[in-house]
C-alpha atoms as a PDB file:
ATOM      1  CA  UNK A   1     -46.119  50.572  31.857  1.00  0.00           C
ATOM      2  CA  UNK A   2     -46.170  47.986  28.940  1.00  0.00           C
ATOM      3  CA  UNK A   3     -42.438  47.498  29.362  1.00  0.00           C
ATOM      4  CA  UNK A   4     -43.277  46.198  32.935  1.00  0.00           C
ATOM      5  CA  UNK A   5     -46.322  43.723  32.329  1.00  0.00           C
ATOM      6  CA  UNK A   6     -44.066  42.837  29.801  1.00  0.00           C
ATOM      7  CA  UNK A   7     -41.258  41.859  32.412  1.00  0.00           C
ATOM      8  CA  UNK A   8     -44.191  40.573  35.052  1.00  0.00           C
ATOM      9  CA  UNK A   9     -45.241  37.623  32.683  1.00  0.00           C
ATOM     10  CA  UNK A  10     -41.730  37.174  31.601  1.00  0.00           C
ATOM     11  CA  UNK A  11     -41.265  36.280  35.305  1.00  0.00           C
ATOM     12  CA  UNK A  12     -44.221  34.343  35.624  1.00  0.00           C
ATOM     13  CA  UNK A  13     -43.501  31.949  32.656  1.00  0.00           C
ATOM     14  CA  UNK A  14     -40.157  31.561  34.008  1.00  0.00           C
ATOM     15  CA  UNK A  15     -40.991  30.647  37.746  1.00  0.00           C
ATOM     16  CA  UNK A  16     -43.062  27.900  35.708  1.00  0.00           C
ATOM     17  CA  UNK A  17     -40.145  26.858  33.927  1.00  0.00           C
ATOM     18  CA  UNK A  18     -38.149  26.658  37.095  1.00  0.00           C
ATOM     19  CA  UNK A  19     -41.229  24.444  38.907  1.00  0.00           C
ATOM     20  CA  UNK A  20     -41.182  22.099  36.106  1.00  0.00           C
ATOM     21  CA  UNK A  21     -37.789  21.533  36.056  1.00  0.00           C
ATOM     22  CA  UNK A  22     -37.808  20.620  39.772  1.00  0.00           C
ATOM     23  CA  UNK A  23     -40.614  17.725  39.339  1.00  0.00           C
ATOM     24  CA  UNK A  24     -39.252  14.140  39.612  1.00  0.00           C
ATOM     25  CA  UNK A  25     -38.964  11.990  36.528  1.00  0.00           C
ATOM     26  CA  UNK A  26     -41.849   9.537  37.097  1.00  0.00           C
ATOM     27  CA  UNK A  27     -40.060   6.177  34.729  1.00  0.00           C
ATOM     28  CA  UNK A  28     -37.210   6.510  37.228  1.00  0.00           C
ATOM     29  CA  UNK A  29     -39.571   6.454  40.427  1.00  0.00           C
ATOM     30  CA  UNK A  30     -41.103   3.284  38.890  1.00  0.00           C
ATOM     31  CA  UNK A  31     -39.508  -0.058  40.209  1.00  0.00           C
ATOM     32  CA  UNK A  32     -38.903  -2.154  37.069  1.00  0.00           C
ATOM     33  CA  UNK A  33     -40.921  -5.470  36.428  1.00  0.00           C
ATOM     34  CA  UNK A  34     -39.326  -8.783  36.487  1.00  0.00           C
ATOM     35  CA  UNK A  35     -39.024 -10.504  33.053  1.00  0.00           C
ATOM     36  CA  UNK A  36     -42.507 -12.382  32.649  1.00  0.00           C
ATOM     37  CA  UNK A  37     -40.590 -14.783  30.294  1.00  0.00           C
ATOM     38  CA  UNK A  38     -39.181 -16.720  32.822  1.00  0.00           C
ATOM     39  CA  UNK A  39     -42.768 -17.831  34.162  1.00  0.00           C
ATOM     40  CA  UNK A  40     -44.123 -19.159  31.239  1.00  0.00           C
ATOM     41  CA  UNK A  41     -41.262 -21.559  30.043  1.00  0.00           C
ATOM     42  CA  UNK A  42     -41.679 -24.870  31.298  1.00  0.00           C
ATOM     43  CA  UNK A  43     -39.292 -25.882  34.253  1.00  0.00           C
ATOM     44  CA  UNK A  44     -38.765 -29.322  33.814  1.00  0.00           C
ATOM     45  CA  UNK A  45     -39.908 -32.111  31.167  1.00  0.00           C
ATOM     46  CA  UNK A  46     -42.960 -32.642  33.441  1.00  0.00           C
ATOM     47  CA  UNK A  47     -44.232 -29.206  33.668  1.00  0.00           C
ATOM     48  CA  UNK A  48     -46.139 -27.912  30.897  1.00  0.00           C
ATOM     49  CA  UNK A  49     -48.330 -24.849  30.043  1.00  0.00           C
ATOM     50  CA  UNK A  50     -51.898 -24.661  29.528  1.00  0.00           C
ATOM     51  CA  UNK A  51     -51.864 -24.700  25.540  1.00  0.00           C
ATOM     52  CA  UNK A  52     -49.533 -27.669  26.161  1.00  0.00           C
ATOM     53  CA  UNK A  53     -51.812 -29.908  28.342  1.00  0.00           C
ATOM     54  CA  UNK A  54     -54.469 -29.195  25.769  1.00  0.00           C
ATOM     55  CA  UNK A  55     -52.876 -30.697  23.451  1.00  0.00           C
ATOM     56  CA  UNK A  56     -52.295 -33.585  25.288  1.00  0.00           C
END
């Protein structure tokens, strides 16, 4: 009788090994952000930021 409990949770812990296994990798579902870098540089001489025009 132990021997078989023994088997039954054996089982168990490996159906949850097998469901875990199976689960999608959530960073790849995720779209990846543009650079934010881009943005904040200044396109032109007559563009500036915020901390620039403070200056100013």
């Amino acid at each position: 009788m132990q021997n078989q409990t023994i088997i039954y949770f054996l089982e168990q812990i490996a159906r949850l090994f097998s469901i875990h296994k199976n689960y999608p990798k959530p960073a790849a579902a995720l779209p990846r952000l543009p650079n934010r870098d881009v943005k904040s540089r200044p396109k032109n001489k007559t563009e500036f930021t915020a901390q620039e025009k403070r200056v100013k």
